[in-house]
C-alpha atoms as a PDB file:
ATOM      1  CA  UNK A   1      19.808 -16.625  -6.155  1.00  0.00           C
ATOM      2  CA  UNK A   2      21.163 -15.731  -2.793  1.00  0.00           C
ATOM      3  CA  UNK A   3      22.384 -12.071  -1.372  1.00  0.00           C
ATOM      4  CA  UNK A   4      23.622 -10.393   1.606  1.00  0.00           C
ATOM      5  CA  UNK A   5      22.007  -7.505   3.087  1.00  0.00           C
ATOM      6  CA  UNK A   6      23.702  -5.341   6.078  1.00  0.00           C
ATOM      7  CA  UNK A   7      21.101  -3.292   8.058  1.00  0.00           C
ATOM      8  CA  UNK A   8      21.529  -1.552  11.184  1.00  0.00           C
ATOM      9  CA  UNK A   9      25.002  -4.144  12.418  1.00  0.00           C
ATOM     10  CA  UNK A  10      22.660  -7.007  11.060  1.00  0.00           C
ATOM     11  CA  UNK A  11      23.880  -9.797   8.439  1.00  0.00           C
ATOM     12  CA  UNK A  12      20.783 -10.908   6.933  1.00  0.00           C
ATOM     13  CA  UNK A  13      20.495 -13.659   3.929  1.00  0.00           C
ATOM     14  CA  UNK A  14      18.007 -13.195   1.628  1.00  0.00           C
ATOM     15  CA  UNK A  15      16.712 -16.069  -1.798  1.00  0.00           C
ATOM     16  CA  UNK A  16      16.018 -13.443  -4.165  1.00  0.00           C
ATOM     17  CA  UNK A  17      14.431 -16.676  -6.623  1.00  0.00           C
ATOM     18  CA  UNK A  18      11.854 -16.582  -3.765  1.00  0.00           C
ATOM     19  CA  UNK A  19       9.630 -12.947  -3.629  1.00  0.00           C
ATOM     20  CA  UNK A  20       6.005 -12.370  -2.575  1.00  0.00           C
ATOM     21  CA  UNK A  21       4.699 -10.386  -4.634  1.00  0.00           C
ATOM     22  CA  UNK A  22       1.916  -8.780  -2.362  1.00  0.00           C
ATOM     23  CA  UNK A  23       0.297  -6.499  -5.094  1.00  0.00           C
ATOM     24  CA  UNK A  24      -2.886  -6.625  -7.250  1.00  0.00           C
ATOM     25  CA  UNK A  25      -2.804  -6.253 -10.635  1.00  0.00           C
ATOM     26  CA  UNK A  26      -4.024  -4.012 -12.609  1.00  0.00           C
ATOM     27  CA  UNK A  27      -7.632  -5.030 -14.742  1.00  0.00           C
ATOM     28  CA  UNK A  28      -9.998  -3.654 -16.909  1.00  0.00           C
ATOM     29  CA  UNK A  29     -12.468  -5.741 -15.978  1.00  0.00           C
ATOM     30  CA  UNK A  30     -14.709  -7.095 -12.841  1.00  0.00           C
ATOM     31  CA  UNK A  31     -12.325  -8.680 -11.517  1.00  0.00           C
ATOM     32  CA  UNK A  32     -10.245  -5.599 -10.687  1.00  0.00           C
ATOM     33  CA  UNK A  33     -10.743  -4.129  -7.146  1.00  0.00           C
ATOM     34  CA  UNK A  34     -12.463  -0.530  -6.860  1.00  0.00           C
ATOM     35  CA  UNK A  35     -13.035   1.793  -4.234  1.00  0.00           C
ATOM     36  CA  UNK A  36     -14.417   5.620  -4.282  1.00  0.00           C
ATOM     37  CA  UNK A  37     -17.116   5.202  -6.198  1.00  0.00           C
ATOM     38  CA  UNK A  38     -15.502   5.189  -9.076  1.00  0.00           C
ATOM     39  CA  UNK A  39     -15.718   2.556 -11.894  1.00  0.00           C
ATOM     40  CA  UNK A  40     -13.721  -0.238 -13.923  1.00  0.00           C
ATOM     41  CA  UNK A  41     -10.270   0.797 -14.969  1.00  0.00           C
ATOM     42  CA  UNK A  42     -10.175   1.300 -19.289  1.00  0.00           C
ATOM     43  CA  UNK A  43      -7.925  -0.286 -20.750  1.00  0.00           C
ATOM     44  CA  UNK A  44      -8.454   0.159 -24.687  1.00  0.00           C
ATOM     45  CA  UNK A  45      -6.351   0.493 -28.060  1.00  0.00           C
ATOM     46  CA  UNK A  46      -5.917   3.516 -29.583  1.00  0.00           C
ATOM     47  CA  UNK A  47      -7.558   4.312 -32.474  1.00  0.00           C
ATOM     48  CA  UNK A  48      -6.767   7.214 -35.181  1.00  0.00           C
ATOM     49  CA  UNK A  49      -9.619   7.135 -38.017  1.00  0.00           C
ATOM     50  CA  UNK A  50      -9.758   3.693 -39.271  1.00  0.00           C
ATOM     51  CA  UNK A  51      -6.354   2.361 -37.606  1.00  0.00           C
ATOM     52  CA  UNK A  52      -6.853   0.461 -34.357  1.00  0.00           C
ATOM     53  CA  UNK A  53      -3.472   0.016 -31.744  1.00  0.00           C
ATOM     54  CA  UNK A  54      -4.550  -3.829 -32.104  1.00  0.00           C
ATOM     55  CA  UNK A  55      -2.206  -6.011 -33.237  1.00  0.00           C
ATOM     56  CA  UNK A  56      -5.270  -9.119 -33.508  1.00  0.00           C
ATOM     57  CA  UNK A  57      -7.198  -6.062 -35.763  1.00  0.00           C
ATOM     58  CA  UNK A  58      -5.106  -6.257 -38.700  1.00  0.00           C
ATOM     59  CA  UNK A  59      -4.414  -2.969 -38.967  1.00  0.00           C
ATOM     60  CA  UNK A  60      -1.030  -2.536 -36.228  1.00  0.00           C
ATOM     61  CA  UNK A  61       2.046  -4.273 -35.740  1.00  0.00           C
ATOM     62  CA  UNK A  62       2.196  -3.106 -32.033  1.00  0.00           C
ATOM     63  CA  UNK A  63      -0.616  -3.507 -29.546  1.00  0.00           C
ATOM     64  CA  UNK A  64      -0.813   0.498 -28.036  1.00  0.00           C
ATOM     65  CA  UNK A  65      -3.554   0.679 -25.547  1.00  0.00           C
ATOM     66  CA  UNK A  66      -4.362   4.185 -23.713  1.00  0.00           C
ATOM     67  CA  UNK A  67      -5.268   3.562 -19.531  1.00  0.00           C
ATOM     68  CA  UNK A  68      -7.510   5.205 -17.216  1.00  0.00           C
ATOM     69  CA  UNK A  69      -7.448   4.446 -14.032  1.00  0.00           C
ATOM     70  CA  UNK A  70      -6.924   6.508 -10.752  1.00  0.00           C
ATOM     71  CA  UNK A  71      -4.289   5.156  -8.390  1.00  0.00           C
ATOM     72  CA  UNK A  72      -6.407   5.530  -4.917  1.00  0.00           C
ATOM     73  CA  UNK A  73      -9.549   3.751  -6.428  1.00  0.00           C
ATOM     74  CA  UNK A  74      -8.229   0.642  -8.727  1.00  0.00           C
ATOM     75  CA  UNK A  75      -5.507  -1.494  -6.495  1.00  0.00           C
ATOM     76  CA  UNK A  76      -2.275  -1.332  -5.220  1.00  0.00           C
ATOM     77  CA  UNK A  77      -0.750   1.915  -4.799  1.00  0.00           C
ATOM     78  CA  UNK A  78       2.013   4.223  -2.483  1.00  0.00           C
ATOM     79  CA  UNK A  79       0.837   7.559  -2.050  1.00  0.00           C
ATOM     80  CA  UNK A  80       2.775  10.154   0.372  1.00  0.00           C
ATOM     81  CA  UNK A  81       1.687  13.406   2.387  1.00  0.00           C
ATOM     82  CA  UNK A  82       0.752  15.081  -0.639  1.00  0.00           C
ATOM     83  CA  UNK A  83      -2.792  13.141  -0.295  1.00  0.00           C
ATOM     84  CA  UNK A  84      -4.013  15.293   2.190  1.00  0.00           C
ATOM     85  CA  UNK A  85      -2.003  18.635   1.264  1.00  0.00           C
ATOM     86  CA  UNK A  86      -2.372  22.064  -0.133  1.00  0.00           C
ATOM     87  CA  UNK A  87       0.956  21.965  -1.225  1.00  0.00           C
ATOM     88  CA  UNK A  88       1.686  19.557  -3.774  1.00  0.00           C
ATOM     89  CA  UNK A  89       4.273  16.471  -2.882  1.00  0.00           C
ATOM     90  CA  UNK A  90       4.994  13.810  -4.928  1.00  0.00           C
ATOM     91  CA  UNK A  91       5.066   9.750  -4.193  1.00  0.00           C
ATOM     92  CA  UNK A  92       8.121  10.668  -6.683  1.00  0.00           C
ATOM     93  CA  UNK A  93      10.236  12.638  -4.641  1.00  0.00           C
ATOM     94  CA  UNK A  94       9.219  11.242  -1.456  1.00  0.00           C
ATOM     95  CA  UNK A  95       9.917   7.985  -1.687  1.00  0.00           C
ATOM     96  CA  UNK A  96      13.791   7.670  -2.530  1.00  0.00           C
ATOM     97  CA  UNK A  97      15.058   4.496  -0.815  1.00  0.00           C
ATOM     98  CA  UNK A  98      13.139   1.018  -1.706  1.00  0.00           C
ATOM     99  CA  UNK A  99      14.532  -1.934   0.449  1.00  0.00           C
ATOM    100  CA  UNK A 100      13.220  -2.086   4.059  1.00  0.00           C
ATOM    101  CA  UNK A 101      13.133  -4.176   6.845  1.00  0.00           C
ATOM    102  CA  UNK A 102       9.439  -4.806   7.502  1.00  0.00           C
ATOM    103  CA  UNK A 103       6.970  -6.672  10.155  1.00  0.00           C
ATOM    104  CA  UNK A 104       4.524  -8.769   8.544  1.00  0.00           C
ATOM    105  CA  UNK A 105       1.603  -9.566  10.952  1.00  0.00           C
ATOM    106  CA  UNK A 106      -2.260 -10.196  10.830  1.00  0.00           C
ATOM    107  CA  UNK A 107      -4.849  -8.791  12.648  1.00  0.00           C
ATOM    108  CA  UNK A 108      -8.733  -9.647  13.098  1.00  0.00           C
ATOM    109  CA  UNK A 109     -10.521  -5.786  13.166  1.00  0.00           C
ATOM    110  CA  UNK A 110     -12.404  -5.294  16.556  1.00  0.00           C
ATOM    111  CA  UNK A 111     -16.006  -4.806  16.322  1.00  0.00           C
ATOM    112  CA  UNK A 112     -16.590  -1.286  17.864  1.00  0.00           C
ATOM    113  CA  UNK A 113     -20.882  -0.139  17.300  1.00  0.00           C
ATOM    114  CA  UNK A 114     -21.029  -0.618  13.214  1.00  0.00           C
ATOM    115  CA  UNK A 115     -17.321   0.123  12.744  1.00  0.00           C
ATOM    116  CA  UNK A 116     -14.510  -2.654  12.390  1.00  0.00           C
ATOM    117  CA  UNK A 117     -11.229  -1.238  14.197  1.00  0.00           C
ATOM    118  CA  UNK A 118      -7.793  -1.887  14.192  1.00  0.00           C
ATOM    119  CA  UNK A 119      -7.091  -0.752  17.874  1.00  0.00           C
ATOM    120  CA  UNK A 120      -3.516   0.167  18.616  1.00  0.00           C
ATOM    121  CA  UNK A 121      -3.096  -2.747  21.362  1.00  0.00           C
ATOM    122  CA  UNK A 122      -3.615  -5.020  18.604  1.00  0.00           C
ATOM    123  CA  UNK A 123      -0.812  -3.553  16.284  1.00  0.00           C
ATOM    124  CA  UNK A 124       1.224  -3.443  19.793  1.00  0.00           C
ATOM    125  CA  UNK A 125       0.554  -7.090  20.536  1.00  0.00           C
ATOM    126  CA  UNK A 126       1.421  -8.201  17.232  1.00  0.00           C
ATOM    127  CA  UNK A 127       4.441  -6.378  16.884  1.00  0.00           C
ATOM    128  CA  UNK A 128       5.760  -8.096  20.424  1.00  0.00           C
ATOM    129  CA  UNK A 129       8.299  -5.149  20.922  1.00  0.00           C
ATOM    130  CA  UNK A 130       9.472  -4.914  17.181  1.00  0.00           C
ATOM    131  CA  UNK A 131      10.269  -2.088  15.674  1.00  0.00           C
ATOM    132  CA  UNK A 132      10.705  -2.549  11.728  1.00  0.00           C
ATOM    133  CA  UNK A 133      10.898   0.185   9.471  1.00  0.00           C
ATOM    134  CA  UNK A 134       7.940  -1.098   7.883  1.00  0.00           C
ATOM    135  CA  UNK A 135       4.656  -2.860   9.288  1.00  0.00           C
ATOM    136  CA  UNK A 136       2.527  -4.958   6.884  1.00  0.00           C
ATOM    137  CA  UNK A 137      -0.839  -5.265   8.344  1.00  0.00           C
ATOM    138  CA  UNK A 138      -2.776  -8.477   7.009  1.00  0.00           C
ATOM    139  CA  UNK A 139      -6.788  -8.374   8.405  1.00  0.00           C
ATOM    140  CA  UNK A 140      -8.570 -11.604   9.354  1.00  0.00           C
ATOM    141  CA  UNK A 141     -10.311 -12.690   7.625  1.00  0.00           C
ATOM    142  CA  UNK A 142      -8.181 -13.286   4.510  1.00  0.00           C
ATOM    143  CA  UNK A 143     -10.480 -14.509   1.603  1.00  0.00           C
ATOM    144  CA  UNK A 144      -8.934 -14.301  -1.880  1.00  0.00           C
ATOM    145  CA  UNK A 145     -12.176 -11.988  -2.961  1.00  0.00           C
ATOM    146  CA  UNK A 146     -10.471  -9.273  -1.110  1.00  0.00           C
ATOM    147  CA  UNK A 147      -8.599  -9.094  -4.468  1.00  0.00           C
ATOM    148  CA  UNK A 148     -12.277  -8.527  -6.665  1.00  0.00           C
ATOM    149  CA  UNK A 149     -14.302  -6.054  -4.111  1.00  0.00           C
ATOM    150  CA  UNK A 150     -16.009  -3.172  -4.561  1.00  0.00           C
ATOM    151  CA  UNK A 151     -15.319  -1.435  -1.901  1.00  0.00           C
ATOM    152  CA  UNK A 152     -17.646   1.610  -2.291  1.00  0.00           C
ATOM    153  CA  UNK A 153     -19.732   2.205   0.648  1.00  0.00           C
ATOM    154  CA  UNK A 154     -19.033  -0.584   2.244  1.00  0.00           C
ATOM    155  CA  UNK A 155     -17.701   0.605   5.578  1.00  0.00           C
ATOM    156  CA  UNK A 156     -14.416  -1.586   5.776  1.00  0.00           C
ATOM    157  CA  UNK A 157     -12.011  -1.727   8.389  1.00  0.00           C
ATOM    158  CA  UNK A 158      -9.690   1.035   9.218  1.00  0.00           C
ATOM    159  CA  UNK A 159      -6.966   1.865  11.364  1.00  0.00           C
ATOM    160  CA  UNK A 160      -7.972   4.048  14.896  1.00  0.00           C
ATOM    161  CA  UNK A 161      -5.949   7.525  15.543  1.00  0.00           C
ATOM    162  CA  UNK A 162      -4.120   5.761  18.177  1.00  0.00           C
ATOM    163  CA  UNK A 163      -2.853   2.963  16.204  1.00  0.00           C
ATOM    164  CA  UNK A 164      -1.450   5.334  13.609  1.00  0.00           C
ATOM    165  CA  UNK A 165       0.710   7.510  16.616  1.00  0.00           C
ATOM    166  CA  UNK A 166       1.516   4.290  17.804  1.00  0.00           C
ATOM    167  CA  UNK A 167       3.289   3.304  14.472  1.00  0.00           C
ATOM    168  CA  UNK A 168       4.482   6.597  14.103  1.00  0.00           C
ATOM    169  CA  UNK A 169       6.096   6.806  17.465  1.00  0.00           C
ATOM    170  CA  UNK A 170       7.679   3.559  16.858  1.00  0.00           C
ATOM    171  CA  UNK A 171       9.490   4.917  14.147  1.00  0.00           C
ATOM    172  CA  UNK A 172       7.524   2.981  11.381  1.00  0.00           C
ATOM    173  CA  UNK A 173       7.951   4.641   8.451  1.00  0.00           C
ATOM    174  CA  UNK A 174       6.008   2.287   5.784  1.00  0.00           C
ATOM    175  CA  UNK A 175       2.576   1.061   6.304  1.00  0.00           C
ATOM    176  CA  UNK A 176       1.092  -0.961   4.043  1.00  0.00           C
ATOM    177  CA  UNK A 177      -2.530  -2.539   4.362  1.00  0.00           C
ATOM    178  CA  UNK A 178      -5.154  -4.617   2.621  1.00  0.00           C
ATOM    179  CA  UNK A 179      -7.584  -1.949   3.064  1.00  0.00           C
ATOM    180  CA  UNK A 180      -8.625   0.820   0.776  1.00  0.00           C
ATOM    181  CA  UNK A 181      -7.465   3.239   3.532  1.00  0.00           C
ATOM    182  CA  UNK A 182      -5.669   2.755   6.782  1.00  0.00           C
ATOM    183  CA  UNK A 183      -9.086   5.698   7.686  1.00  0.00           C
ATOM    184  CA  UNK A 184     -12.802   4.854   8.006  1.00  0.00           C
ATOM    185  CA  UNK A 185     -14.521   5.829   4.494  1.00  0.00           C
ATOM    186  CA  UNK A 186     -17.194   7.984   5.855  1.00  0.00           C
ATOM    187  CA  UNK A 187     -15.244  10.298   8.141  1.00  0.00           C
ATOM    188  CA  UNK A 188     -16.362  13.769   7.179  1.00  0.00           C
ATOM    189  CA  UNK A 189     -12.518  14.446   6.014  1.00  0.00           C
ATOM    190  CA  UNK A 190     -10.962  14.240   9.229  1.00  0.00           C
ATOM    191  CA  UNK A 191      -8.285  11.886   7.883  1.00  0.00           C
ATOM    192  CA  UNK A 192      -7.075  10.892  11.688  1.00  0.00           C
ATOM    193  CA  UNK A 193      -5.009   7.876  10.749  1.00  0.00           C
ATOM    194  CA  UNK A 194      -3.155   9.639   8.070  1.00  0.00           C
ATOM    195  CA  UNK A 195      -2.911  12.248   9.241  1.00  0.00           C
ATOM    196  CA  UNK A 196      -1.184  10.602  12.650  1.00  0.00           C
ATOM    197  CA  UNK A 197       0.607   8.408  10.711  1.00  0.00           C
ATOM    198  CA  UNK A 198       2.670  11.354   8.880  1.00  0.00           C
ATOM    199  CA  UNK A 199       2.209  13.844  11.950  1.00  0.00           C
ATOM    200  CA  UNK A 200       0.173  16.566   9.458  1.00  0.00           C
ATOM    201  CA  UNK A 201      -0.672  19.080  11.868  1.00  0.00           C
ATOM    202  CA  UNK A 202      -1.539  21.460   9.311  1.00  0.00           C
ATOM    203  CA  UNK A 203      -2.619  20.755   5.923  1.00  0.00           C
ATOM    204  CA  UNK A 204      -2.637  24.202   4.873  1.00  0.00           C
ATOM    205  CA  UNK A 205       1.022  25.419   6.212  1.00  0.00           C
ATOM    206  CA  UNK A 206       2.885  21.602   6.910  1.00  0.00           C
ATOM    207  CA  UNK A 207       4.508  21.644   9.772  1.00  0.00           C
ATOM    208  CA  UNK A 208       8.099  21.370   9.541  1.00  0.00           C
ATOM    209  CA  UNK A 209       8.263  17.656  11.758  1.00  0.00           C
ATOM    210  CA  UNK A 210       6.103  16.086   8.851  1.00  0.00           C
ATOM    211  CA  UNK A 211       7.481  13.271   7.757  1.00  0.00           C
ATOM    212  CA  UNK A 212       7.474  14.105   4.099  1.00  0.00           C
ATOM    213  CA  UNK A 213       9.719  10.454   3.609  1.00  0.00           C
ATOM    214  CA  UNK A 214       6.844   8.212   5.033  1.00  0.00           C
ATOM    215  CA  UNK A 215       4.562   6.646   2.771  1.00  0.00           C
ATOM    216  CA  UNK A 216       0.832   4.372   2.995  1.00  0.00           C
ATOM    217  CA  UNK A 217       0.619   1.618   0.841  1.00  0.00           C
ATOM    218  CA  UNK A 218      -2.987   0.282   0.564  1.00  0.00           C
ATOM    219  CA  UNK A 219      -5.179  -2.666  -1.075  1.00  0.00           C
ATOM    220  CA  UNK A 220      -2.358  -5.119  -0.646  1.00  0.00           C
ATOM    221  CA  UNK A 221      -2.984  -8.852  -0.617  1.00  0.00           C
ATOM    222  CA  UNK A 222      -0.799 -11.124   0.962  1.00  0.00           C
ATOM    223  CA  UNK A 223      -1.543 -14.819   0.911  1.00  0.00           C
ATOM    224  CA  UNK A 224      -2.114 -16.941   3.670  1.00  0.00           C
ATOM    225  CA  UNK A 225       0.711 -19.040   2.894  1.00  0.00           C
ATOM    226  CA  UNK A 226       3.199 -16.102   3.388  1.00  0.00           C
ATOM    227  CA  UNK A 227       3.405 -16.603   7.317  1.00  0.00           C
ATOM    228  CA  UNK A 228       3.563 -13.837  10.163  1.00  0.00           C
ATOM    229  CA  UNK A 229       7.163 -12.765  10.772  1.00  0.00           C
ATOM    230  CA  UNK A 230      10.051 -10.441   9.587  1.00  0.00           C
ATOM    231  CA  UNK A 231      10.584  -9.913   5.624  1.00  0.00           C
ATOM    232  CA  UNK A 232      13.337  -7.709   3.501  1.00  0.00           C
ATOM    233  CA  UNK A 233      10.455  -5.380   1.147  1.00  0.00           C
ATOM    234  CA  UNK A 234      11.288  -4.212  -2.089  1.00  0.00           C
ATOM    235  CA  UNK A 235       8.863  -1.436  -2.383  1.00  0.00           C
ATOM    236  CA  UNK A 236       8.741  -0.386  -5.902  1.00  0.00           C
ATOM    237  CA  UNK A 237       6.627   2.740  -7.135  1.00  0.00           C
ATOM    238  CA  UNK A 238       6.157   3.600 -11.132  1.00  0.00           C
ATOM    239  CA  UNK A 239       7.788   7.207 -11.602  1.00  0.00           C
ATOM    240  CA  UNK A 240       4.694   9.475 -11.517  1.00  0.00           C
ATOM    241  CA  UNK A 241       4.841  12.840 -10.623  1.00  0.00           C
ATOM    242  CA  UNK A 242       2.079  12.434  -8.542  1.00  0.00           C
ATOM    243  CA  UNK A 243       0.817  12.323  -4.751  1.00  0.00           C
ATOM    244  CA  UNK A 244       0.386   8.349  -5.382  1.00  0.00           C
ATOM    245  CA  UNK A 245       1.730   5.662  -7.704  1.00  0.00           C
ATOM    246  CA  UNK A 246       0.414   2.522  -8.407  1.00  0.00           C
ATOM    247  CA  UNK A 247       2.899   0.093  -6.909  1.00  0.00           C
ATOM    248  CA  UNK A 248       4.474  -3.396  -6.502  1.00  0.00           C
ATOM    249  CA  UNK A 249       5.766  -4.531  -3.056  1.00  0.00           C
ATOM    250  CA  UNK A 250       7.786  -7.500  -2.602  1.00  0.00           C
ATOM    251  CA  UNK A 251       8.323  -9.635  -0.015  1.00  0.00           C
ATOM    252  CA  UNK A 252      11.511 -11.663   0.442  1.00  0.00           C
ATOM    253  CA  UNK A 253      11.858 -13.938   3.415  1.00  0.00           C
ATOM    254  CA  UNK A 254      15.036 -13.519   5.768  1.00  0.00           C
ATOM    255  CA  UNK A 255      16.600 -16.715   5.681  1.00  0.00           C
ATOM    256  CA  UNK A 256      19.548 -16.242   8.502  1.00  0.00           C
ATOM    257  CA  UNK A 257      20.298 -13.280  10.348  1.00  0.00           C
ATOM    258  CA  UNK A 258      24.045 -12.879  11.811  1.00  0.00           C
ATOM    259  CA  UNK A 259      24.752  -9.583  14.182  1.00  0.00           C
END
């Protein structure tokens, strides 16, 4: 199935029958991704004295499981200012539009003393003078265990300050990453790459040039059959009421592109 999209005086044709989905899902088990020290997501029927929300139990006609999970820790997720806040914001309210011309590219961190860096001359190579409205960072390499680690203390990659203004002054307003968080994981709570990337001055009183319609999407995967180039996303968010989601991006290549 075949569509038309216009954006910005551009014709572009996108297969819909073709997406990349570019998410993790969602496990109760080892195989499930974690970060933050926390552990396993629980997913588990619901029981009420002897009746079990287990359809292979005997006992329901419905399988009704209860979930625990938190969205920052256990895989794919969209989370706006609100992360770093006083104030509360929601990934909800935030995020209102979900089709966006995006930049997929890959990038091989820089090995700076025990850190691994994304520098912003990388981003600025790799983007050759693009300016999407979202960037998909891919880092090299690109094992499929990225989709099993446990992250936790680890010291993975991360994004430098100057990467984040960079993609912020390019008018960027979507990053997603394969990373746990676009900021080093033992940073004393400075938050510099967030904190560039949505231009938080303030965390206590926001400033009023926030951009409260940005949003970080982190522990991605994208294949390494899905190549370096220009996509249409479909970034779609469950409805929580909350300063992150859990969340499904999709990639659809641009087959033609008419002005």
């Amino acid at each position: 199935m075949k569509t038309t999209v216009i954006n910005n005086k551009l014709t572009l044709q996108i297969d819909l029958s073709k997406p990349f989905d570019i998410s993790i899902p969602l496990t109760n088990n080892e195989q499930n991704p974690i970060a933050w020290y926390q552990n396993t997501p629980e997913i588990e029927p619901v029981t009420m004295g002897d009746w079990i929300g287990k359809v292979s139990e005997g006992k329901s006609s419905t399988n009704f499981n209860n979930i625990f999970f938190n969205p920052h820790a256990h895989g794919t997720h969209t989370e706006c200012l609100g992360h770093i806040t006083r104030d509360f914001y929601s990934i909800n309210q935030c995020l209102k539009q979900f089709f966006f011309i995006a930049e997929l590219i890959s990038v091989e961190p820089k090995v700076v003393g025990e850190d691994l860096i994304i520098t912003k001359e990388q981003i600025e190579v790799a983007l050759d003078g693009n300016s999407p409205e979202a960037i998909v960072i891919r880092t090299l390499p690109n094992p499929e265990s990225k989709k099993h680690l446990n992250y936790s203390n680890t010291n993975p990659p991360y994004l430098e300050e100057a990467a984040a203004i960079f993609i912020r002054e390019k008018g960027i307003q979507h990053l997603l990453i394969d990373l746990p968080s676009v900021d080093k994981e033992h940073d004393e709570g400075k938050l510099l790459a967030h904190k560039a990337f949505w231009n938080v001055k303030n965390v206590t009183n926001l400033n009023d040039d926030a951009r409260l319609d940005c949003t970080i999407t982190e522990m991605i995967f994208v294949p390494d059959e899905v190549k370096d180039g220009s996509y249409l996303l479909n970034l779609q968010i469950a409805s929580f009421d909350n300063d992150a989601s859990p969340s499904k991006p999709v990639l659809y290549a641009i087959l033609n592109t008419k002005i």
